[in-house]
C-alpha atoms as a PDB file:
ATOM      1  CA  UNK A   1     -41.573 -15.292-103.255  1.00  0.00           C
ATOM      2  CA  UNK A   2     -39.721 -14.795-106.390  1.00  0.00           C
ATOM      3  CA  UNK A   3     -39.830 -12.073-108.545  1.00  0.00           C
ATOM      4  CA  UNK A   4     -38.239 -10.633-111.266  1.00  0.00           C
ATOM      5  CA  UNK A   5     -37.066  -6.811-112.034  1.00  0.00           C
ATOM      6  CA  UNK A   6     -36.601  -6.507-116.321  1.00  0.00           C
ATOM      7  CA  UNK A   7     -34.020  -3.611-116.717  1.00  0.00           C
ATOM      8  CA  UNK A   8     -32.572  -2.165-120.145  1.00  0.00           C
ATOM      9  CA  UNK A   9     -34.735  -3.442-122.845  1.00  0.00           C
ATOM     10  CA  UNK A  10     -35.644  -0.607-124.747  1.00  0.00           C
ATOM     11  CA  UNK A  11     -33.893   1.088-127.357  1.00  0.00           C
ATOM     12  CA  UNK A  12     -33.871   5.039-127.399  1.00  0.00           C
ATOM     13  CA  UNK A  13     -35.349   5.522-131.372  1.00  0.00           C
ATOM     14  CA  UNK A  14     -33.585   8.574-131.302  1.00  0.00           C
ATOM     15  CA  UNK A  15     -29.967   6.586-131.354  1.00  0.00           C
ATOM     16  CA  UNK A  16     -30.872   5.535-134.814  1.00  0.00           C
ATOM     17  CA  UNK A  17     -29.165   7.506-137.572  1.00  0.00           C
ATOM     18  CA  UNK A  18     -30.409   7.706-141.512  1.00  0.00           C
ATOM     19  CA  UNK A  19     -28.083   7.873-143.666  1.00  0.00           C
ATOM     20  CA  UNK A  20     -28.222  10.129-147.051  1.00  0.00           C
ATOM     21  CA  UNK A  21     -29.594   6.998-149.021  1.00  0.00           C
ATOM     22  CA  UNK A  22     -32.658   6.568-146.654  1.00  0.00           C
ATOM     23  CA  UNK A  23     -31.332   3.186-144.647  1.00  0.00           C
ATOM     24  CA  UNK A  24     -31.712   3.420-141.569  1.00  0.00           C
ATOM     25  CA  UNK A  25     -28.377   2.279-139.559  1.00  0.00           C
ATOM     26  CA  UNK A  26     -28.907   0.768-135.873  1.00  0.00           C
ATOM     27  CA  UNK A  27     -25.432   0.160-135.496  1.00  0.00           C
ATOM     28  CA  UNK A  28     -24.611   2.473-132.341  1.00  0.00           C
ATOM     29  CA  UNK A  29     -28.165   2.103-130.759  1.00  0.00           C
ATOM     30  CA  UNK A  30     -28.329   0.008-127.919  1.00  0.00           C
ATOM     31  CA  UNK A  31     -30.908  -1.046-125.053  1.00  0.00           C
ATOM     32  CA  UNK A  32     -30.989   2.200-122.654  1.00  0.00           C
ATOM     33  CA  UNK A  33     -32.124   2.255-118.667  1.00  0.00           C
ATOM     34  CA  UNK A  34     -35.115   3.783-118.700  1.00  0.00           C
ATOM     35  CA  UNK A  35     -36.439   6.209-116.505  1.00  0.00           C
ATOM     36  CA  UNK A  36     -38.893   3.339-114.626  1.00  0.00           C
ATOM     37  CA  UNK A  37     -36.066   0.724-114.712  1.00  0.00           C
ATOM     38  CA  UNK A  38     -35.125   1.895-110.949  1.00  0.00           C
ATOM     39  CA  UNK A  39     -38.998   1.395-109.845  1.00  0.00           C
ATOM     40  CA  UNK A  40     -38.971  -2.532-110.975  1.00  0.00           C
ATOM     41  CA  UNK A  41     -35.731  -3.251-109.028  1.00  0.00           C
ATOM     42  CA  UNK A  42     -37.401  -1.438-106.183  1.00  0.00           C
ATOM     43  CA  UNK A  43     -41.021  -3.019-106.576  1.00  0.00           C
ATOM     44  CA  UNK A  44     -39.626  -6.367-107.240  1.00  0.00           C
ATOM     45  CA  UNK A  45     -37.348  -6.529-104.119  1.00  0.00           C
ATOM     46  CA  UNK A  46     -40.254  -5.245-101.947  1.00  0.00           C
ATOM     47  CA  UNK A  47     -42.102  -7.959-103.823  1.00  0.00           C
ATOM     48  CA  UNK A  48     -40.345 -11.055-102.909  1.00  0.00           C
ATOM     49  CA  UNK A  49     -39.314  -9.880 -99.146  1.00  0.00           C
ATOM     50  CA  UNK A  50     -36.525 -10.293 -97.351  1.00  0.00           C
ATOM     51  CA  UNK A  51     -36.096 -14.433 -97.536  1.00  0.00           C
ATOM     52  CA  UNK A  52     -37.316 -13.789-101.441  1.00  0.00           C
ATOM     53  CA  UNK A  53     -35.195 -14.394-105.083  1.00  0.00           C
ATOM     54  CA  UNK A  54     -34.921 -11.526-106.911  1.00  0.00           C
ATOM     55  CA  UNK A  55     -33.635 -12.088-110.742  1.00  0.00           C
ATOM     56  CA  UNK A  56     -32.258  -9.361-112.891  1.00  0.00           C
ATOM     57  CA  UNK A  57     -33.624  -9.713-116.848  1.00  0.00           C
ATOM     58  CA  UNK A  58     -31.841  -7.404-119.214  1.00  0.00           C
ATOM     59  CA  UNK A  59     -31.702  -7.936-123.030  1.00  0.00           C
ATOM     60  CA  UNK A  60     -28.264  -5.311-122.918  1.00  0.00           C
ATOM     61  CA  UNK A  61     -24.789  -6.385-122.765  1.00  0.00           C
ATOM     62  CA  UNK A  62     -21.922  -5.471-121.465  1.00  0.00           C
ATOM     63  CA  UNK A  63     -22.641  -3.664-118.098  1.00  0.00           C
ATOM     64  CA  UNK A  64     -26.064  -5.480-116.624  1.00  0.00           C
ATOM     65  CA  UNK A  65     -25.021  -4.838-113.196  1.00  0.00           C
ATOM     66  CA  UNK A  66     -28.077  -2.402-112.435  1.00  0.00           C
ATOM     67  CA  UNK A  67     -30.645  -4.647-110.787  1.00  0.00           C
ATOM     68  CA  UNK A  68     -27.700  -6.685-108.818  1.00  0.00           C
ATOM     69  CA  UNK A  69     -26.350  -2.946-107.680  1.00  0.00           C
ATOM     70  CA  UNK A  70     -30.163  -2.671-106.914  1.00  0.00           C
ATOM     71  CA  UNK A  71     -30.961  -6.007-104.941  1.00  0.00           C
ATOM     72  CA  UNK A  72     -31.083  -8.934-107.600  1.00  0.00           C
ATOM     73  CA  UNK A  73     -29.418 -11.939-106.342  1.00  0.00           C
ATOM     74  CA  UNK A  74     -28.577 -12.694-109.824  1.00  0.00           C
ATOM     75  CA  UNK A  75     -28.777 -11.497-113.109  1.00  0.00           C
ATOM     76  CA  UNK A  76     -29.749 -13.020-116.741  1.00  0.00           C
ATOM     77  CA  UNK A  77     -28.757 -11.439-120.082  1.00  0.00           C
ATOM     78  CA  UNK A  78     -30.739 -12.493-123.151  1.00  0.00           C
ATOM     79  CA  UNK A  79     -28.457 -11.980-126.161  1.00  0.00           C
ATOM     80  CA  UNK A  80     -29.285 -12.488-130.046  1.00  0.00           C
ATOM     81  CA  UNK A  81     -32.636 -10.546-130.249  1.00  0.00           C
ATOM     82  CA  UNK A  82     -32.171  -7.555-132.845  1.00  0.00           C
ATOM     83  CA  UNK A  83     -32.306  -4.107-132.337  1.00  0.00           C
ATOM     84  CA  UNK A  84     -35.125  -3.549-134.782  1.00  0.00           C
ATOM     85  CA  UNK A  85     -37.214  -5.961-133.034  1.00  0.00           C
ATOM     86  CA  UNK A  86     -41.199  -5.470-132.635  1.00  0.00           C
ATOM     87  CA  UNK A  87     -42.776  -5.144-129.381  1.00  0.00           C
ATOM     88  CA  UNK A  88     -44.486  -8.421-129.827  1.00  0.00           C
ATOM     89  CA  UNK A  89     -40.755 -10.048-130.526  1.00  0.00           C
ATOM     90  CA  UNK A  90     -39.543  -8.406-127.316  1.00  0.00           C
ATOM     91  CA  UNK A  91     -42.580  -9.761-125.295  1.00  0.00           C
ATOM     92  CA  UNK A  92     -42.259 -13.263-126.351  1.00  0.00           C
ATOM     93  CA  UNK A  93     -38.357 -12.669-125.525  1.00  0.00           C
ATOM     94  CA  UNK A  94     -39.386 -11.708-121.996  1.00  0.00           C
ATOM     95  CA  UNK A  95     -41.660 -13.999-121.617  1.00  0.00           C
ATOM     96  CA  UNK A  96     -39.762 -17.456-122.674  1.00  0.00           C
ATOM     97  CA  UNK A  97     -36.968 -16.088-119.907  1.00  0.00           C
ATOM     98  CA  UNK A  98     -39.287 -15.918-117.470  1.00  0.00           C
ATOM     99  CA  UNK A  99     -40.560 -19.251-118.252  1.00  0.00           C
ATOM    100  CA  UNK A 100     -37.391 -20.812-117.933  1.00  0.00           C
ATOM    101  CA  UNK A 101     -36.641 -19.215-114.610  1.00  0.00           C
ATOM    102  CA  UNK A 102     -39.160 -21.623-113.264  1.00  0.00           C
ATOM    103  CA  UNK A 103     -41.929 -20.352-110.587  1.00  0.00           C
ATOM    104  CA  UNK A 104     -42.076 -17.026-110.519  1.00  0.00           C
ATOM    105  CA  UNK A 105     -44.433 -14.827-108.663  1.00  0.00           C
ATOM    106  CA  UNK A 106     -43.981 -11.428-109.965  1.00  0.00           C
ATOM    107  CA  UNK A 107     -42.256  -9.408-112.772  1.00  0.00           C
ATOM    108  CA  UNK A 108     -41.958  -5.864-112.435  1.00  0.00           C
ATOM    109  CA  UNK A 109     -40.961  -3.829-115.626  1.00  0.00           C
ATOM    110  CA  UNK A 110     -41.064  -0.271-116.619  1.00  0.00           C
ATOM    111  CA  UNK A 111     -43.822   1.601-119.150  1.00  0.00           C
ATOM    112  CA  UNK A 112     -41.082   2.618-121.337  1.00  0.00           C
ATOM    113  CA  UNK A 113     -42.615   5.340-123.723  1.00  0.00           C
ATOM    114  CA  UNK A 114     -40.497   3.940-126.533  1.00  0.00           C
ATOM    115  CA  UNK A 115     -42.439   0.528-126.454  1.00  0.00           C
ATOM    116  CA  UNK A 116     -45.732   0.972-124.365  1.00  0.00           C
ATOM    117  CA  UNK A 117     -47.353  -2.252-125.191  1.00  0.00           C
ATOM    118  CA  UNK A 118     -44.810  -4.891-124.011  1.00  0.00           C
ATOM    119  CA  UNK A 119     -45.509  -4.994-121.073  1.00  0.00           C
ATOM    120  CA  UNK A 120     -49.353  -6.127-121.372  1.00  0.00           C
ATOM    121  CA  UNK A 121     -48.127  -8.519-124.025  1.00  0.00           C
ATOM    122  CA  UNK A 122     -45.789  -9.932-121.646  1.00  0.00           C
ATOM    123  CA  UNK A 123     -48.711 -10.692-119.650  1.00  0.00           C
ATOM    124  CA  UNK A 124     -50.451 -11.625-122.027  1.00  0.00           C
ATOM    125  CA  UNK A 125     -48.200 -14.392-123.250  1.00  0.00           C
ATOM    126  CA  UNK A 126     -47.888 -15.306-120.002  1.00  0.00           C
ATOM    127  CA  UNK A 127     -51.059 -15.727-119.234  1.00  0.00           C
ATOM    128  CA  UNK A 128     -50.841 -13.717-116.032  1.00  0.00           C
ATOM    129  CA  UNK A 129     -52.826 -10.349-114.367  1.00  0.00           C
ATOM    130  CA  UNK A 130     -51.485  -7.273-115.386  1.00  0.00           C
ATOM    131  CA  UNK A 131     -51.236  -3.933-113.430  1.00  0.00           C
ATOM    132  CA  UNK A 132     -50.193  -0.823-114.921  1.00  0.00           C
ATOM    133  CA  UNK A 133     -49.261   2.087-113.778  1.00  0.00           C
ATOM    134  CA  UNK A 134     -47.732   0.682-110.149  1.00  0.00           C
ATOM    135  CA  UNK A 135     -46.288   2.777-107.589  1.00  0.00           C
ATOM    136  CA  UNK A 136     -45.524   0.423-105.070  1.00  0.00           C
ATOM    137  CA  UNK A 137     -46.161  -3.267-103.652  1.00  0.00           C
ATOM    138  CA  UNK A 138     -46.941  -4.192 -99.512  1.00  0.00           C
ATOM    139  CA  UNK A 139     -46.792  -8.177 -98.536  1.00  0.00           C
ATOM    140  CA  UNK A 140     -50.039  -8.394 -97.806  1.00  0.00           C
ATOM    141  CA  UNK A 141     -50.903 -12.232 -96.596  1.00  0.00           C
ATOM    142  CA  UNK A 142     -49.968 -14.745 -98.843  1.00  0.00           C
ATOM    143  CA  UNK A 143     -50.612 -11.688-102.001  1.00  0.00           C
ATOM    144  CA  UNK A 144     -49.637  -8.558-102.437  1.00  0.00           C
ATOM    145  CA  UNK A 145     -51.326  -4.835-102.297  1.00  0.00           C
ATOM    146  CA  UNK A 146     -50.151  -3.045-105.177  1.00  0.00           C
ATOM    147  CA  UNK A 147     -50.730   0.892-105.082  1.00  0.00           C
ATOM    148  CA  UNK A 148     -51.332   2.119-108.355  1.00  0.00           C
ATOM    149  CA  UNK A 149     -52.188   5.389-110.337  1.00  0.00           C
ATOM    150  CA  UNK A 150     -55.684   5.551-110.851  1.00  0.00           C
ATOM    151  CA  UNK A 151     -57.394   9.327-112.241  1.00  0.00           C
ATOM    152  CA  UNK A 152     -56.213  12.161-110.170  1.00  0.00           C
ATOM    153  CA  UNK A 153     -55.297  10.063-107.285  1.00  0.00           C
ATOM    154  CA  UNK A 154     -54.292   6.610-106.623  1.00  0.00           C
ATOM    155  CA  UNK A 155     -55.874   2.966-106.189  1.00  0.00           C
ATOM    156  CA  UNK A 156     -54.843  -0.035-103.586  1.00  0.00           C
ATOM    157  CA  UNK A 157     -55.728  -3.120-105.319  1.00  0.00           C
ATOM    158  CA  UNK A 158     -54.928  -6.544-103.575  1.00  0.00           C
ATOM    159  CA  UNK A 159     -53.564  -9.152-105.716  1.00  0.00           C
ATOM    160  CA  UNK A 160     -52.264 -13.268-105.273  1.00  0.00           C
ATOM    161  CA  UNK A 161     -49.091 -14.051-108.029  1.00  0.00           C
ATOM    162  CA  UNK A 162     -48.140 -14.386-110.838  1.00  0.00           C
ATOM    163  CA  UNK A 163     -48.698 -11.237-112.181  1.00  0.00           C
ATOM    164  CA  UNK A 164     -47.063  -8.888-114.079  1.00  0.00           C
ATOM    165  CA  UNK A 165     -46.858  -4.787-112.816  1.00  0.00           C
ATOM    166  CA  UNK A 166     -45.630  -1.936-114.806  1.00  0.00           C
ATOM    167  CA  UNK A 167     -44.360   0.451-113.000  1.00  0.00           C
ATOM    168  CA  UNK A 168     -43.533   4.080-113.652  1.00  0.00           C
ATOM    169  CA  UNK A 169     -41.522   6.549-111.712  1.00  0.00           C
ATOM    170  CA  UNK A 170     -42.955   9.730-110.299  1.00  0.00           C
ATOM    171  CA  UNK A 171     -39.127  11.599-109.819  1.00  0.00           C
ATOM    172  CA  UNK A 172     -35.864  10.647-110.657  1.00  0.00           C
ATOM    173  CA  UNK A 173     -33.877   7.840-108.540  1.00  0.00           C
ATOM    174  CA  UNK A 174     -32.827   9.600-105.239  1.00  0.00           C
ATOM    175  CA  UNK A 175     -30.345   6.706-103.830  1.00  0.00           C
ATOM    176  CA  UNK A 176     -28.113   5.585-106.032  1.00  0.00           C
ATOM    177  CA  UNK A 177     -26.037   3.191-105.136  1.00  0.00           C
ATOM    178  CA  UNK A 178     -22.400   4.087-104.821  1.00  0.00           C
ATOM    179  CA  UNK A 179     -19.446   3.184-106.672  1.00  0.00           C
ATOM    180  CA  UNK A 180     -19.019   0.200-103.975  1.00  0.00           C
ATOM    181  CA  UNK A 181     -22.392  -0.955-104.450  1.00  0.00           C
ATOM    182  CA  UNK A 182     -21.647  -1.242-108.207  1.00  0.00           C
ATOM    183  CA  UNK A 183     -18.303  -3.012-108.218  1.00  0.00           C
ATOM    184  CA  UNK A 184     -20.058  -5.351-105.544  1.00  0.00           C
ATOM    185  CA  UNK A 185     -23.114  -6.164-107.767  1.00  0.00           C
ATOM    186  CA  UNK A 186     -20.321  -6.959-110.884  1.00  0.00           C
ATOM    187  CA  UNK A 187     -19.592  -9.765-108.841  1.00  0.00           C
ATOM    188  CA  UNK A 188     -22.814 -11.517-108.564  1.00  0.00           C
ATOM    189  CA  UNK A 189     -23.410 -14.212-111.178  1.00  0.00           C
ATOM    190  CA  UNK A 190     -24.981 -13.435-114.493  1.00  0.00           C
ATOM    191  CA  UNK A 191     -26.143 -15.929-116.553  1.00  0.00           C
ATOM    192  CA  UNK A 192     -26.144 -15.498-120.752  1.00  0.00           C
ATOM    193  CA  UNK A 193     -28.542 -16.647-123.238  1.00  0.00           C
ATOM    194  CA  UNK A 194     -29.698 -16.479-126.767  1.00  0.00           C
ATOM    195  CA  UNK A 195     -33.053 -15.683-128.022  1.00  0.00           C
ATOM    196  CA  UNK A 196     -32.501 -19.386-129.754  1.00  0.00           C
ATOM    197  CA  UNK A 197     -32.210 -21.135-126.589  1.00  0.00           C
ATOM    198  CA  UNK A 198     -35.636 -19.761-125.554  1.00  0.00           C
ATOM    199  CA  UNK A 199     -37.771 -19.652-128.702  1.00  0.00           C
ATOM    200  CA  UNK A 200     -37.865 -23.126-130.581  1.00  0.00           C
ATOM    201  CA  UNK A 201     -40.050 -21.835-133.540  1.00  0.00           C
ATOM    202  CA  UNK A 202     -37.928 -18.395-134.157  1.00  0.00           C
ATOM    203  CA  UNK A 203     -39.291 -14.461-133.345  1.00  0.00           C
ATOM    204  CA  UNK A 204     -41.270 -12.285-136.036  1.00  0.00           C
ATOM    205  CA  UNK A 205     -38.968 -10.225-137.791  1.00  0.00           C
ATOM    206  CA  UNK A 206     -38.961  -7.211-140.391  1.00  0.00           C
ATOM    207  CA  UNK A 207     -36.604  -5.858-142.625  1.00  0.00           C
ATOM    208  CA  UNK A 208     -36.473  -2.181-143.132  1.00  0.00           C
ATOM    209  CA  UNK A 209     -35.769  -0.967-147.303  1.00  0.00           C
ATOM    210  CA  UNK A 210     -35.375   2.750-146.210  1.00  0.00           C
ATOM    211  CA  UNK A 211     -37.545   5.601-145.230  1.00  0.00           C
ATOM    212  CA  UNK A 212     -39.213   9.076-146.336  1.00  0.00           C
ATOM    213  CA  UNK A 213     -40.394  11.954-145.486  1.00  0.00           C
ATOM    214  CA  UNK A 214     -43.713  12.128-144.602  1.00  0.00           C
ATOM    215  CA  UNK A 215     -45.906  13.868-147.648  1.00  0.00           C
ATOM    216  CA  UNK A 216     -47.006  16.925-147.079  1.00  0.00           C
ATOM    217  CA  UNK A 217     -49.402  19.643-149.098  1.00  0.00           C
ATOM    218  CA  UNK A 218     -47.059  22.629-150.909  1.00  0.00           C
ATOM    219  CA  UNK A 219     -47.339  25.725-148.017  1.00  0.00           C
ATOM    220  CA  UNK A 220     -49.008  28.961-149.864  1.00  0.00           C
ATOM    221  CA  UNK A 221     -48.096  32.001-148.598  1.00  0.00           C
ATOM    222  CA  UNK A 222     -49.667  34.828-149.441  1.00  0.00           C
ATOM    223  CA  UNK A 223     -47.927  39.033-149.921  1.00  0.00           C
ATOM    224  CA  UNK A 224     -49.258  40.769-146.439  1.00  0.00           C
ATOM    225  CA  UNK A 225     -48.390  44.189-147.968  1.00  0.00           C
ATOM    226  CA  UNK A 226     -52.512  44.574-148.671  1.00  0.00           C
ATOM    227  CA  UNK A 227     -53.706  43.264-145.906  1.00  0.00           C
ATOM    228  CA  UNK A 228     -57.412  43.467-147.025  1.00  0.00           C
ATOM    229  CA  UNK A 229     -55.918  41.356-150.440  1.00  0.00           C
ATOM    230  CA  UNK A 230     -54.188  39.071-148.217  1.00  0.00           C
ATOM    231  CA  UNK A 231     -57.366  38.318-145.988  1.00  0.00           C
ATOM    232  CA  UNK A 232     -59.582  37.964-149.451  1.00  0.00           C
ATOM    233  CA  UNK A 233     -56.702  35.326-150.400  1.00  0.00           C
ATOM    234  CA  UNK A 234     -57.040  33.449-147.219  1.00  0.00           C
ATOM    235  CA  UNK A 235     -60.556  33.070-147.545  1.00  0.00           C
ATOM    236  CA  UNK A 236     -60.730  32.172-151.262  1.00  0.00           C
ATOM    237  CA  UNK A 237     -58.560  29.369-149.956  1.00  0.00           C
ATOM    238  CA  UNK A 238     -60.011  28.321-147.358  1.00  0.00           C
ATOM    239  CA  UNK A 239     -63.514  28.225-149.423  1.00  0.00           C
ATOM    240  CA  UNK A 240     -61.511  25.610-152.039  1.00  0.00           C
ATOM    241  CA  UNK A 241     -60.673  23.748-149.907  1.00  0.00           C
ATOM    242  CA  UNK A 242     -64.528  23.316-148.128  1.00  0.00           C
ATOM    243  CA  UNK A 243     -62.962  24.564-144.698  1.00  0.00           C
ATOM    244  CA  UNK A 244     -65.457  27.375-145.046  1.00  0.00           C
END
């Protein structure tokens, strides 16, 4: 079986910085490894099983060792796609790579809070099953049994490839591989390509002009020395306004 782990593919919002003329400036933001990023190398290595291929995806560069440190035979880096892109321009992104990668069983990626709906649009565009919320994957026959979050506790559901799983971490990584581990997984091959060498007819796009603060209604505040006045204020107010 093959499967695929994405890693580092979401940027942290809070890395941008606005500058005193309202432009927003991306410049020092960069993908992150997110908190589930650990979970897909895991689930996808326990996906494809011991005589399995497990590929790395990453749209980061420079370091993109953290699936090889993690299992991945192999890594590929998709470079070109900008930091301001959509969700929908990171799915199709995701999902031409996987494409080219040939047959591929399963791809195991993390809910990142910062872009919840790429993952179901990777599926989507795909056209594969989608399960959220993963835990963990068993070989089961020729499938799989995925073990998933479901209410207060937590669901088995038995499922044949492709298919895509989100997964999300209950606690932090516990093993971490060492500093060995990483200086063995730089080693392993990674392959590099652009968002043009995957999508023919071009991603969506946007161009941001600046930003604002939200508008907001003038605060009243009213003298609390009389606090009968101050109470007759409040509900003339309140009365104005129809709350009352």
């Amino acid at each position: 079986m093959k499967s695929v782990a994405v890693f580092k593919w979401a940027v942290n919002p809070q890395d941008a910085r606005v500058n005193a003329d309202g432009a927003v400036d991306w410049s020092t933001a960069s993908p992150w490894v997110g908190d589930d990023d650990y979970v897909a190398a895991q689930v996808a290595c326990k996906a494809a099983g011991p005589d399995g291929e497990v590929v790395g995806l990453t749209l980061a560069g420079g370091d993109v060792a953290f699936a090889a440190a993690r299992g991945a035979q192999h890594t590929v880096a998709i470079d070109g796609l900008p930091l301001t892109a959509d969700a929908l321009a990171i799915a199709q992104a995701l999902a031409a790579a996987v494409r080219s990668l040939g047959i591929v069983d399963v791809v195991a990626i993390g809910d990142s809070a910062w872009e919840p709906s790429v993952p179901v649009m990777l599926a989507g565009l795909l056209g594969w099953t989608a399960l959220m919320a993963v835990d963990s994957v068993e070989i089961k026959d020729d499938g799989l049994c995925v073990t998933r979050r479901f209410g207060t506790g937590t669901q088995d559901v038995n499922v044949r490839g492709p298919v895509v799983l989100g997964v999300t971490a209950r606690r932090e990584e516990e093993n971490k591989p060492g500093m060995r581990a990483v200086l063995n997984a730089r080693k392993k091959p990674v392959t590099t390509v652009t968002v043009a060498e995957l999508v023919d007819e071009g991603l969506p796009s946007f161009t941001s002009r600046g930003t604002h603060l939200p508008e907001t209604a003038p605060s009243r505040l009213f003298d609390g020395s009389d606090p009968n006045h101050a109470v007759s204020q409040l509900l003339q107010a309140l009365q104005a306004e129809g709350a009352l």
